[in-house]
Protein backbone atom coordinates (compact mmCIF):
# COMPACT_ATOMS: atom_id res chain seq x y z
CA UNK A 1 -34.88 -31.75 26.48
CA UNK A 2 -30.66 -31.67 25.52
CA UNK A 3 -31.84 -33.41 22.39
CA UNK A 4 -34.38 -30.67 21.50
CA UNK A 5 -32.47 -27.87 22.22
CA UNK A 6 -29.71 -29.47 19.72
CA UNK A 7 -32.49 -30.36 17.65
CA UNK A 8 -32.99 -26.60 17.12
CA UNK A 9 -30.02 -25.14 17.34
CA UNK A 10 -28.68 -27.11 14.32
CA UNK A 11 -31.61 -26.65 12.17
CA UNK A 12 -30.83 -22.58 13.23
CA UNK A 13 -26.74 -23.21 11.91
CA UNK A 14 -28.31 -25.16 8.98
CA UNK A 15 -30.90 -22.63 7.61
CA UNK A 16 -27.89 -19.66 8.27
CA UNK A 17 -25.22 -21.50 6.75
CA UNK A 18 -23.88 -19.94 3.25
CA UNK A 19 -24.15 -22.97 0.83
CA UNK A 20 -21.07 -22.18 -1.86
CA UNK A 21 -21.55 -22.92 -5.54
CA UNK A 22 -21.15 -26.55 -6.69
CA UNK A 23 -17.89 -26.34 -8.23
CA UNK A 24 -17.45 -27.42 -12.26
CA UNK A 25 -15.23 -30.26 -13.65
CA UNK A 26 -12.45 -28.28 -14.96
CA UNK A 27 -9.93 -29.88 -17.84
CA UNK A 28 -7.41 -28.98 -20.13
CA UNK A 29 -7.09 -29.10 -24.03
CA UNK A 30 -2.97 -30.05 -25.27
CA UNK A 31 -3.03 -28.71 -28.43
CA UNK A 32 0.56 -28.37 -29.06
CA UNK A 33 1.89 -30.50 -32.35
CA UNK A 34 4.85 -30.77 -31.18
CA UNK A 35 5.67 -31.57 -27.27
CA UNK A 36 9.21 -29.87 -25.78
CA UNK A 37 10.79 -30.00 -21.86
CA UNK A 38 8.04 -27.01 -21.43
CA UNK A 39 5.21 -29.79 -20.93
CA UNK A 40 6.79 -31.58 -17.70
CA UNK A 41 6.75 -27.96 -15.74
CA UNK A 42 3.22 -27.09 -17.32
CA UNK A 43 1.43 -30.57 -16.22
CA UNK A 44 2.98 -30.77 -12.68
CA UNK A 45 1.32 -27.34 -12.17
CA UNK A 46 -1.92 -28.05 -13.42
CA UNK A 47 -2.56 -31.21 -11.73
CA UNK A 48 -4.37 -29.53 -8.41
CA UNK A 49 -6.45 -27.46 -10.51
CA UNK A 50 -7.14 -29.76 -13.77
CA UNK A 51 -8.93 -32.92 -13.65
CA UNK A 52 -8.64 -34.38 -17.13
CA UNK A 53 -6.23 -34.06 -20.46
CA UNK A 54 -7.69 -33.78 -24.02
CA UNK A 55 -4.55 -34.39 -26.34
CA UNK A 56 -4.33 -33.55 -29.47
CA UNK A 57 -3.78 -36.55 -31.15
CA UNK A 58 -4.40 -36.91 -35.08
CA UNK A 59 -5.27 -34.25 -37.57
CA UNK A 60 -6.85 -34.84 -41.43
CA UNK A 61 -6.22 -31.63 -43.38
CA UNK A 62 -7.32 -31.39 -47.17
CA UNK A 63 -5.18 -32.12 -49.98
CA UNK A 64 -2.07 -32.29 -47.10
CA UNK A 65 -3.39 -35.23 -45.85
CA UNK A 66 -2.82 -36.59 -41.63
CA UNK A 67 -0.27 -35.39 -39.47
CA UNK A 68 -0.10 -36.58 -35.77
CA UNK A 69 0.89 -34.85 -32.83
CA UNK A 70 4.25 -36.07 -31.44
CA UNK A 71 3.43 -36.37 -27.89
CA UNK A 72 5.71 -37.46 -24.91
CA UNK A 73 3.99 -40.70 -23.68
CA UNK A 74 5.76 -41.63 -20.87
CA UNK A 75 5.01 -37.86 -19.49
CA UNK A 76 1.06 -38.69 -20.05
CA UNK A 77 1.86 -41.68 -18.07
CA UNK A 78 3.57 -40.38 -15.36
CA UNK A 79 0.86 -37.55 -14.81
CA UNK A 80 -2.05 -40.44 -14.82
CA UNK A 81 -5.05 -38.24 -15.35
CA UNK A 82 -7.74 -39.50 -17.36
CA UNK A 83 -6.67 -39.15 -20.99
CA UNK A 84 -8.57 -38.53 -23.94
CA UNK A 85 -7.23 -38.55 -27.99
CA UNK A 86 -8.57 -35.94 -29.59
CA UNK A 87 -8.83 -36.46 -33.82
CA UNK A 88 -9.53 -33.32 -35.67
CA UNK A 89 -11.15 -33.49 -39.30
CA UNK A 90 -10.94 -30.06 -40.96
CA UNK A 91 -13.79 -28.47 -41.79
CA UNK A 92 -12.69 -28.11 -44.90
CA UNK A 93 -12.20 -31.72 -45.98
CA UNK A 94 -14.72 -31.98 -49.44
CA UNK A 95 -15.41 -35.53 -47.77
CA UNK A 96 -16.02 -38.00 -45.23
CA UNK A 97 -13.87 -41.29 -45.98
CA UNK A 98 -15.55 -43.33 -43.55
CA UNK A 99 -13.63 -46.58 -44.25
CA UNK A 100 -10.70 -44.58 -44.14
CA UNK A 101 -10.64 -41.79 -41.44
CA UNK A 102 -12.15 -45.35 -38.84
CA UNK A 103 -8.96 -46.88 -39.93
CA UNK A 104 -6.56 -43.99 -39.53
CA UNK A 105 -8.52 -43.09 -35.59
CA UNK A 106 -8.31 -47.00 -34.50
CA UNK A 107 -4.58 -47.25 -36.08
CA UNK A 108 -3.21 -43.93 -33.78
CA UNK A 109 -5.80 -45.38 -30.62
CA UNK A 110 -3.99 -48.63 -31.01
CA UNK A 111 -0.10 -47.18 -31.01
CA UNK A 112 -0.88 -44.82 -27.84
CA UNK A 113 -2.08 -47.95 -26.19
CA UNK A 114 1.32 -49.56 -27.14
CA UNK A 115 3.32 -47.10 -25.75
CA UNK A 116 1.33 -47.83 -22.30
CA UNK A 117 -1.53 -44.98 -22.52
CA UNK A 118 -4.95 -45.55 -21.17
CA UNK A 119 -7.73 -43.85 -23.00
CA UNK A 120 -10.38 -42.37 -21.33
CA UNK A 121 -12.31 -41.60 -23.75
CA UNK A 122 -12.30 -40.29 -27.84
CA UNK A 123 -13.32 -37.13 -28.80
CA UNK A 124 -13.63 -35.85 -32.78
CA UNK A 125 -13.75 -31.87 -33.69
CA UNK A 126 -15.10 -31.53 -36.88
CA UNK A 127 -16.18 -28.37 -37.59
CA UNK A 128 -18.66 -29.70 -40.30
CA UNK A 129 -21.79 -26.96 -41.80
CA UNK A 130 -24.80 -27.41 -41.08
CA UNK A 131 -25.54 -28.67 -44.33
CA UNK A 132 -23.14 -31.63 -43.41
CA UNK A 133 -24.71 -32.87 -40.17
CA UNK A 134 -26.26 -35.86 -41.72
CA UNK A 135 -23.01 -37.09 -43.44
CA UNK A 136 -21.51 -36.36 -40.25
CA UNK A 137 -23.87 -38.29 -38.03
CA UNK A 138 -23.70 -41.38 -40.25
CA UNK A 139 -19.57 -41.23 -40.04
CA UNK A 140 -20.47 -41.24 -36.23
CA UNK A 141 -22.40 -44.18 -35.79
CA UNK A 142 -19.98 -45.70 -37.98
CA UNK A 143 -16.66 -45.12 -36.04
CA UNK A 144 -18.94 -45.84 -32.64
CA UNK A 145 -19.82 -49.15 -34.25
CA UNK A 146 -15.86 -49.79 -34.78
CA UNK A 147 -14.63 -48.61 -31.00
CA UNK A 148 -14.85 -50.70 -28.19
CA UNK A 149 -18.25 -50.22 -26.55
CA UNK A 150 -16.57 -49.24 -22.99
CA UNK A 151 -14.48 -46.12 -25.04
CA UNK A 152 -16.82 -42.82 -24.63
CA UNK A 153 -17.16 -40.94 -27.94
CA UNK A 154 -17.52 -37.24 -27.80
CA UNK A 155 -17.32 -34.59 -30.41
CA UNK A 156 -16.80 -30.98 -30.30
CA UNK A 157 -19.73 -29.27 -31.63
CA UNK A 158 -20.52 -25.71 -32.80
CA UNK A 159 -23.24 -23.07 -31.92
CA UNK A 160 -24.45 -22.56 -35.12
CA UNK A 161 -25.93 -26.14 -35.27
CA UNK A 162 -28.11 -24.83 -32.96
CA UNK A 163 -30.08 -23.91 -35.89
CA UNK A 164 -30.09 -27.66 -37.20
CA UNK A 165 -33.05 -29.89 -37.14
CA UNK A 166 -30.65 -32.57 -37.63
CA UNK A 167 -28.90 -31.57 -34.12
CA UNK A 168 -30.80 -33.78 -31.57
CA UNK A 169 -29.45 -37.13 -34.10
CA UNK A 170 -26.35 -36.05 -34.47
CA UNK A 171 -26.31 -36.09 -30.38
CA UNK A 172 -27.73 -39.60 -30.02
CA UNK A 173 -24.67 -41.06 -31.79
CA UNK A 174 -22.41 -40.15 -29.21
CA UNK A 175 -22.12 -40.05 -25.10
CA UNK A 176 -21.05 -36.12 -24.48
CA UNK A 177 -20.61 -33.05 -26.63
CA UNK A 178 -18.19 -30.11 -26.05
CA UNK A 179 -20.03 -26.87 -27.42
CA UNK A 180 -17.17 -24.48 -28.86
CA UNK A 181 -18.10 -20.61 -27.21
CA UNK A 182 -15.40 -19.14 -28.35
CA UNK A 183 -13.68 -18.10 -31.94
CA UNK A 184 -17.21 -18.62 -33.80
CA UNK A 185 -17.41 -15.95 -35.31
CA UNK A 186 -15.98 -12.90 -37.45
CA UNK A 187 -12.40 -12.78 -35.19
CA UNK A 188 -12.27 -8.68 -35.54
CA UNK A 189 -15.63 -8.84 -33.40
CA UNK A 190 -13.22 -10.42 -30.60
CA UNK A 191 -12.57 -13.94 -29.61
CA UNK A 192 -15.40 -14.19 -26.86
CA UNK A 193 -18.48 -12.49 -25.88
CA UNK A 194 -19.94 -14.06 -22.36
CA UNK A 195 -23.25 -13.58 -22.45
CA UNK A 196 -24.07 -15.13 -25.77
CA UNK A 197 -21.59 -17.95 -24.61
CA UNK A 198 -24.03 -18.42 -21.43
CA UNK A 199 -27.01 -18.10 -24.20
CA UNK A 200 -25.49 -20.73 -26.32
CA UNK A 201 -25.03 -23.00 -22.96
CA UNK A 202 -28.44 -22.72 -22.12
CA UNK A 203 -29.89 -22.97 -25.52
CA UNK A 204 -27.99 -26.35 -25.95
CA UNK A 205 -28.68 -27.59 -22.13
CA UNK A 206 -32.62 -27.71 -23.56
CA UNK A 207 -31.83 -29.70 -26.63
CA UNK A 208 -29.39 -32.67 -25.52
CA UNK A 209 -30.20 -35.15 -22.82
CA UNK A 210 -27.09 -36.08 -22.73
CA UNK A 211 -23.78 -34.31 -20.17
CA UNK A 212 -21.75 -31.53 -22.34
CA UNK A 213 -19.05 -29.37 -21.51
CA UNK A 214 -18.18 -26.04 -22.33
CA UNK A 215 -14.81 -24.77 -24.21
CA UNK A 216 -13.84 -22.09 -23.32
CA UNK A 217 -10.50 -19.47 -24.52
CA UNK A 218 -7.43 -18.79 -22.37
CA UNK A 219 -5.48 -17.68 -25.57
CA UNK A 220 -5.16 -14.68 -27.99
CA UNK A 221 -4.82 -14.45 -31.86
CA UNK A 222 -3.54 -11.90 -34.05
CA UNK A 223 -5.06 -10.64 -36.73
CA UNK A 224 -3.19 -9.70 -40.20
CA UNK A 225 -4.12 -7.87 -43.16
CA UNK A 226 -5.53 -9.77 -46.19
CA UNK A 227 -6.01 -7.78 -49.67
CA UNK A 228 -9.55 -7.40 -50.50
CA UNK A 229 -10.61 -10.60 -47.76
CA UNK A 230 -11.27 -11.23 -44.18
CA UNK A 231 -8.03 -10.39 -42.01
CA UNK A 232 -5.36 -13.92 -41.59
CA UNK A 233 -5.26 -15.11 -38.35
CA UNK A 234 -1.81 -15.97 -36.43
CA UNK A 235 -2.36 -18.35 -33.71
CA UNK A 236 0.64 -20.60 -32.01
CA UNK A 237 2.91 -20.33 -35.21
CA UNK A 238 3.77 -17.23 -36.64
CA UNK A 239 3.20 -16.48 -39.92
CA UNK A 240 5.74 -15.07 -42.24
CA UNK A 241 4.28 -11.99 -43.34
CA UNK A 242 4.27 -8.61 -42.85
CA UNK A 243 1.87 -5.99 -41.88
CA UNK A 244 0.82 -4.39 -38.67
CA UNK A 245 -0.75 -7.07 -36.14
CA UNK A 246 -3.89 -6.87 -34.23
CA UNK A 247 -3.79 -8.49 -30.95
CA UNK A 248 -7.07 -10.22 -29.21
CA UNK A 249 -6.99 -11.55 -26.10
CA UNK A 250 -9.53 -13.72 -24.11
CA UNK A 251 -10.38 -11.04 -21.18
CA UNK A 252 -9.88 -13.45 -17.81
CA UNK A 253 -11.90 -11.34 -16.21
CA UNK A 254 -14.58 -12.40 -18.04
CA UNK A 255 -14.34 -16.03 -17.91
CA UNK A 256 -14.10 -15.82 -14.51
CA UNK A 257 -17.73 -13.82 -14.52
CA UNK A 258 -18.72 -16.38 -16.89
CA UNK A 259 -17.59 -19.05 -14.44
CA UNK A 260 -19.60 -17.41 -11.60
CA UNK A 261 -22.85 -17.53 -13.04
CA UNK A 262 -22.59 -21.24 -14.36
CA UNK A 263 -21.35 -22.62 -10.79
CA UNK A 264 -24.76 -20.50 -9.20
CA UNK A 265 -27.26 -21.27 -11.81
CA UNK A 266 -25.78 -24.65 -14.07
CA UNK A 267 -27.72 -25.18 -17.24
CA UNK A 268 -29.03 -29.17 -17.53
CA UNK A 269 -26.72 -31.76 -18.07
CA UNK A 270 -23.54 -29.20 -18.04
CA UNK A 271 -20.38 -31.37 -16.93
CA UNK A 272 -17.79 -28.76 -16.70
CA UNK A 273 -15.68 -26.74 -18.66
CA UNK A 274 -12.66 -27.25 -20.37
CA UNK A 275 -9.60 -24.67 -21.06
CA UNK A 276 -8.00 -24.54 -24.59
CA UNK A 277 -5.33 -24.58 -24.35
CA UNK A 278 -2.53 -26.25 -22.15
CA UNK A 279 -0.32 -22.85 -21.68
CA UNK A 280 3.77 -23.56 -21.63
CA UNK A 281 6.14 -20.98 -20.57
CA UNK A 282 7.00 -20.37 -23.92
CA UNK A 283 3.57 -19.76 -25.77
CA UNK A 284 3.05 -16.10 -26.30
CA UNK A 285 -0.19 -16.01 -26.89
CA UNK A 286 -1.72 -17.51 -24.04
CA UNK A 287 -3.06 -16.76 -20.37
CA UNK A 288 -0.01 -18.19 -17.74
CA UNK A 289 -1.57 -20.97 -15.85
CA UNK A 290 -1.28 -19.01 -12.72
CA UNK A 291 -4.18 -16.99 -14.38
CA UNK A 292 -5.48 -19.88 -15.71
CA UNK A 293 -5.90 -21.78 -12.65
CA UNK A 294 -7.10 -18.81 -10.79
CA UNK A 295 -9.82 -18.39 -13.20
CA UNK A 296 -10.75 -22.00 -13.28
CA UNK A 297 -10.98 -21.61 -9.39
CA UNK A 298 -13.06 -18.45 -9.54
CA UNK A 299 -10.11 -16.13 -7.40
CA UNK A 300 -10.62 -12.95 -7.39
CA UNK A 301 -7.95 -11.60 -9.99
CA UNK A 302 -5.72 -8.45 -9.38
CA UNK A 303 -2.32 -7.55 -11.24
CA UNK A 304 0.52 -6.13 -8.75
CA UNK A 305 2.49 -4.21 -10.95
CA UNK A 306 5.98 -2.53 -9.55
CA UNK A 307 9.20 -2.13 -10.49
CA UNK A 308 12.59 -3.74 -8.46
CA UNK A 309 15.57 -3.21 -8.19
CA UNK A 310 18.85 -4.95 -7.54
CA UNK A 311 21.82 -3.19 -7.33
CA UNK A 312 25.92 -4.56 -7.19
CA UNK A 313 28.66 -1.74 -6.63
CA UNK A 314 26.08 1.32 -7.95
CA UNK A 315 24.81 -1.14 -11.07
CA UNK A 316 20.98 -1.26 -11.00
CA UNK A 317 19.18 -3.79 -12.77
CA UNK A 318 15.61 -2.44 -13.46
CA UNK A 319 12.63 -4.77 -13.37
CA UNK A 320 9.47 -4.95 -13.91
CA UNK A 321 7.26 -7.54 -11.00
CA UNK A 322 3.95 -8.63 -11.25
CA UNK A 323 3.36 -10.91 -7.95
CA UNK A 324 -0.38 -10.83 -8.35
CA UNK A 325 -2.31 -13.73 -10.15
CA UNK A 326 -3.41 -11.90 -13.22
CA UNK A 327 -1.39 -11.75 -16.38
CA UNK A 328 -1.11 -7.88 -16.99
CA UNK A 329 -0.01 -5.48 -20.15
CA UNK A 330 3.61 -3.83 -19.43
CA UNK A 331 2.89 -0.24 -18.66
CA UNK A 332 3.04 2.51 -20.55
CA UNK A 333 5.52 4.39 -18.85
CA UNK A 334 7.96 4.14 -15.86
CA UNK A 335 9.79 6.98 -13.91
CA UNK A 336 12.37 6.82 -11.43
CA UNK A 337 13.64 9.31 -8.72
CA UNK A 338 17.71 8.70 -8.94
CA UNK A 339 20.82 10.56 -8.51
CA UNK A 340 24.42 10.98 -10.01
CA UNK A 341 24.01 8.64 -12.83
CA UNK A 342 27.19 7.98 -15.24
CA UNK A 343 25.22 5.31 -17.44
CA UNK A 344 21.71 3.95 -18.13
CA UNK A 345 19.98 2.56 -20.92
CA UNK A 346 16.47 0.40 -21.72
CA UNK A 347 16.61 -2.79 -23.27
CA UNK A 348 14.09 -4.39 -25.79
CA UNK A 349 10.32 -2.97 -25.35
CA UNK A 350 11.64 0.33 -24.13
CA UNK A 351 13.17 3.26 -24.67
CA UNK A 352 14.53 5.77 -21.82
CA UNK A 353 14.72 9.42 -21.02
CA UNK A 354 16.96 10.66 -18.37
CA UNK A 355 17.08 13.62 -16.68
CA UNK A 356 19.38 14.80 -13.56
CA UNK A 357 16.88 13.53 -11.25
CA UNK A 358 14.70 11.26 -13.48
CA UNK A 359 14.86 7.94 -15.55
CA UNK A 360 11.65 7.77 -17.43
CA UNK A 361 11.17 4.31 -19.68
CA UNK A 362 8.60 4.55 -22.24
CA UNK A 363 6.98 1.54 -23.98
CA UNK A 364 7.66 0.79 -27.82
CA UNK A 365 5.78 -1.54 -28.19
CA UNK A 366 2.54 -3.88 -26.76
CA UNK A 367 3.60 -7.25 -24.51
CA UNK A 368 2.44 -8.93 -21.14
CA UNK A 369 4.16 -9.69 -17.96
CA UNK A 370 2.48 -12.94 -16.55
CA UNK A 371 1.30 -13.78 -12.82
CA UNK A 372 4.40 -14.02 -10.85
CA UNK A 373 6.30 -12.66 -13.69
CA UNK A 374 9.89 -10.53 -13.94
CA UNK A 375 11.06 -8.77 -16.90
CA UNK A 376 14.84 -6.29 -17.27
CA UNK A 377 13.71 -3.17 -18.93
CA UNK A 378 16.85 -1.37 -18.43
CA UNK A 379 19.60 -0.77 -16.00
CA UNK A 380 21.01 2.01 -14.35
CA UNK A 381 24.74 3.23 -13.26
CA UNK A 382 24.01 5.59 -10.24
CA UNK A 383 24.38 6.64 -6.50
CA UNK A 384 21.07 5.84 -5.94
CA UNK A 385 18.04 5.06 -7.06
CA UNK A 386 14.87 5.41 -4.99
CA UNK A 387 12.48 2.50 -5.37
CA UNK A 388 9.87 3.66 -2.99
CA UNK A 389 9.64 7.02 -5.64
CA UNK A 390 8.98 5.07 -8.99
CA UNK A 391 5.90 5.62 -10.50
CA UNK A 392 4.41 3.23 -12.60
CA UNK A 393 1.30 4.38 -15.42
CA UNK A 394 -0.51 1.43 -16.90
């Protein structure tokens, strides 16, 4: 009778229990040329939330030729995740050398092994037309033919080969693809739109048999004026040229949406998702990995805006705080209740209006305070200053 009645009463906790959302593979894109002290901070705190590292490795631009990333080994070592070279072929290039681009990928694959790197894998973004595909697939099953048979091959792949016949080949010459949802398209149209990403997912899930992942943008561009063409996009570098910038900026909250709905309803054969790019302390254009990782998690995402204060012997240092996990815009305007001030100014970003009872900072100009962030907008010479009556407009 005992075993009955426990019989029942667990089939009862089963059929009420709230079954979460398998959760996706989540990895990381390193895309910078160039590595600096800013990677050691940036992969310790993406370990928890980051399973593998997709390194920029080797790049074949037209008429300039190959240039390889100059990476910091024994870091890669030290972190241990699985690793995998990344090779990218412009889309540009008039030609596929295949003789020469195998030789160029196995000579870089064979000097990271010598400096004690384990490959996980190979992957090869070409962002070849459609008209291309077959030239493309044949370089494929060549270079497969010339890596060792236990090295996965995977290429980055574009929605508009969706509209290929010679899409399901090109997939059966290598074992994963990562479909690129992001920065397809005419940039001034934005960098992401996540409900023709989730098309695009779905679409591909029903052509390849094969597991593919999903890249996905925690960056921004900004867009520059071009006489009589399509606007010049500034990325990590910036450009030297003039003109009024247009910012874009992948909207977290909508990768996190995006996120949501893949984790409760996962199109066939979807591995994961993977997060370009890597984002150091010093990149500008990029999500902080506290938003990052929160998105990747699925948090819910709130900026905490507010503005403290530390004072020494009547000197205020203003400051703007975000302790939330969301990168946010600095605010338009900020106004504090203070008294008896001999001094104050604004520094960089700001300007400042004072009044006998009033410091009001207005914003010059457009930048972001990141999750868990601090930035001096001015300071402040007074009697006192009242914290609890600032005001803060987004």
């Amino acid at each position: 009778m005992r075993f009955i009645v426990g019989l029942f009463l667990g089939i009862v906790i089963a059929g009420c229990e709230q079954h979460d959302a398998r959760p996706l593979d989540q990895q990381l894109y390193i895309w910078q040329r160039q590595w600096t002290p800013a990677h050691a901070v940036a992969l310790r705190d993406s370990r928890q939330d980051f399973s593998t590292l997709r390194v920029l490795a080797l790049q074949a631009f037209p008429n300039a030729g190959w240039s390889r990333a100059r990476i910091d080994a024994p870091l890669l070592i030290a972190d241990g995740r699985p690793l995998i070279a990344v090779i990218r072929l412009d889309g540009q290039l008039k030609a596929l050398d295949q003789d020469q681009l195998t030789t160029q990928i196995l000579q870089v694959l064979a000097d990271w092994q010598a400096q004690g790197l384990v490959l996980s894998g190979v992957e090869i973004d070409h962002d070849a037309g459609n008209a291309r595909l077959p030239a493309y697939a044949e370089f494929l099953e060549h270079l497969r033919s010339a890596l060792p048979t236990s090295l996965p091959l995977s290429i980055t792949a574009l929605p508009a080969w969706l509209d290929s016949a010679q899409l399901p080949t090109l997939l059966q010459t290598v074992d994963s693809s990562v479909l690129q949802v992001h920065a397809v398209s005419d940039p001034r149209r934005g960098l992401f739109d996540p409900d023709q990403a989730l098309k695009w997912a779905k679409a591909w899930a029903r052509i390849t048999d094969k597991p593919f992942f999903l890249a996905l943008p925690a960056y921004g561009v900004a867009l520059l004026p071009d006489d009589g063409g399509a606007p010049v996009v500034e990325s990590e570098v910036q450009l030297e040229r003039g003109g009024e910038r247009q910012e874009l900026l992948a909207d977290p909250q909508q990768l996190r949406q995006l996120g949501k709905a893949l984790r409760e309803d996962p199109p066939a054969h979807l591995a994961g998702l993977i997060w370009f790019r890597l984002p150091l302390a010093t990149d500008r254009r990029a999500w902080s990995l506290t938003t990052l990782a929160a998105v990747a998690r699925g948090d819910q995402l709130n900026s905490q805006l507010g503005v403290t204060l530390s004072e020494f012997d009547g000197l205020y240092d203003i400051k703007l705080d975000n302790p939330g996990n969301l990168d946010s815009a600095w605010p338009a305007r900020i106004i504090l209740k203070a008294k008896n001030c001999e001094g104050a100014d604004a520094l960089a970003g700001y300007s400042l209006q004072q009044s006998p009872d009033l410091l009001t900072f207005t914003r010059l100009r457009d930048g972001r305070l990141p999750a868990g962030g601090q930035r001096v907008i001015g300071w402040a010479r007074c009697a006192n200053i009242d914290q609890g009556g600032s005001h803060v407009d987004p």
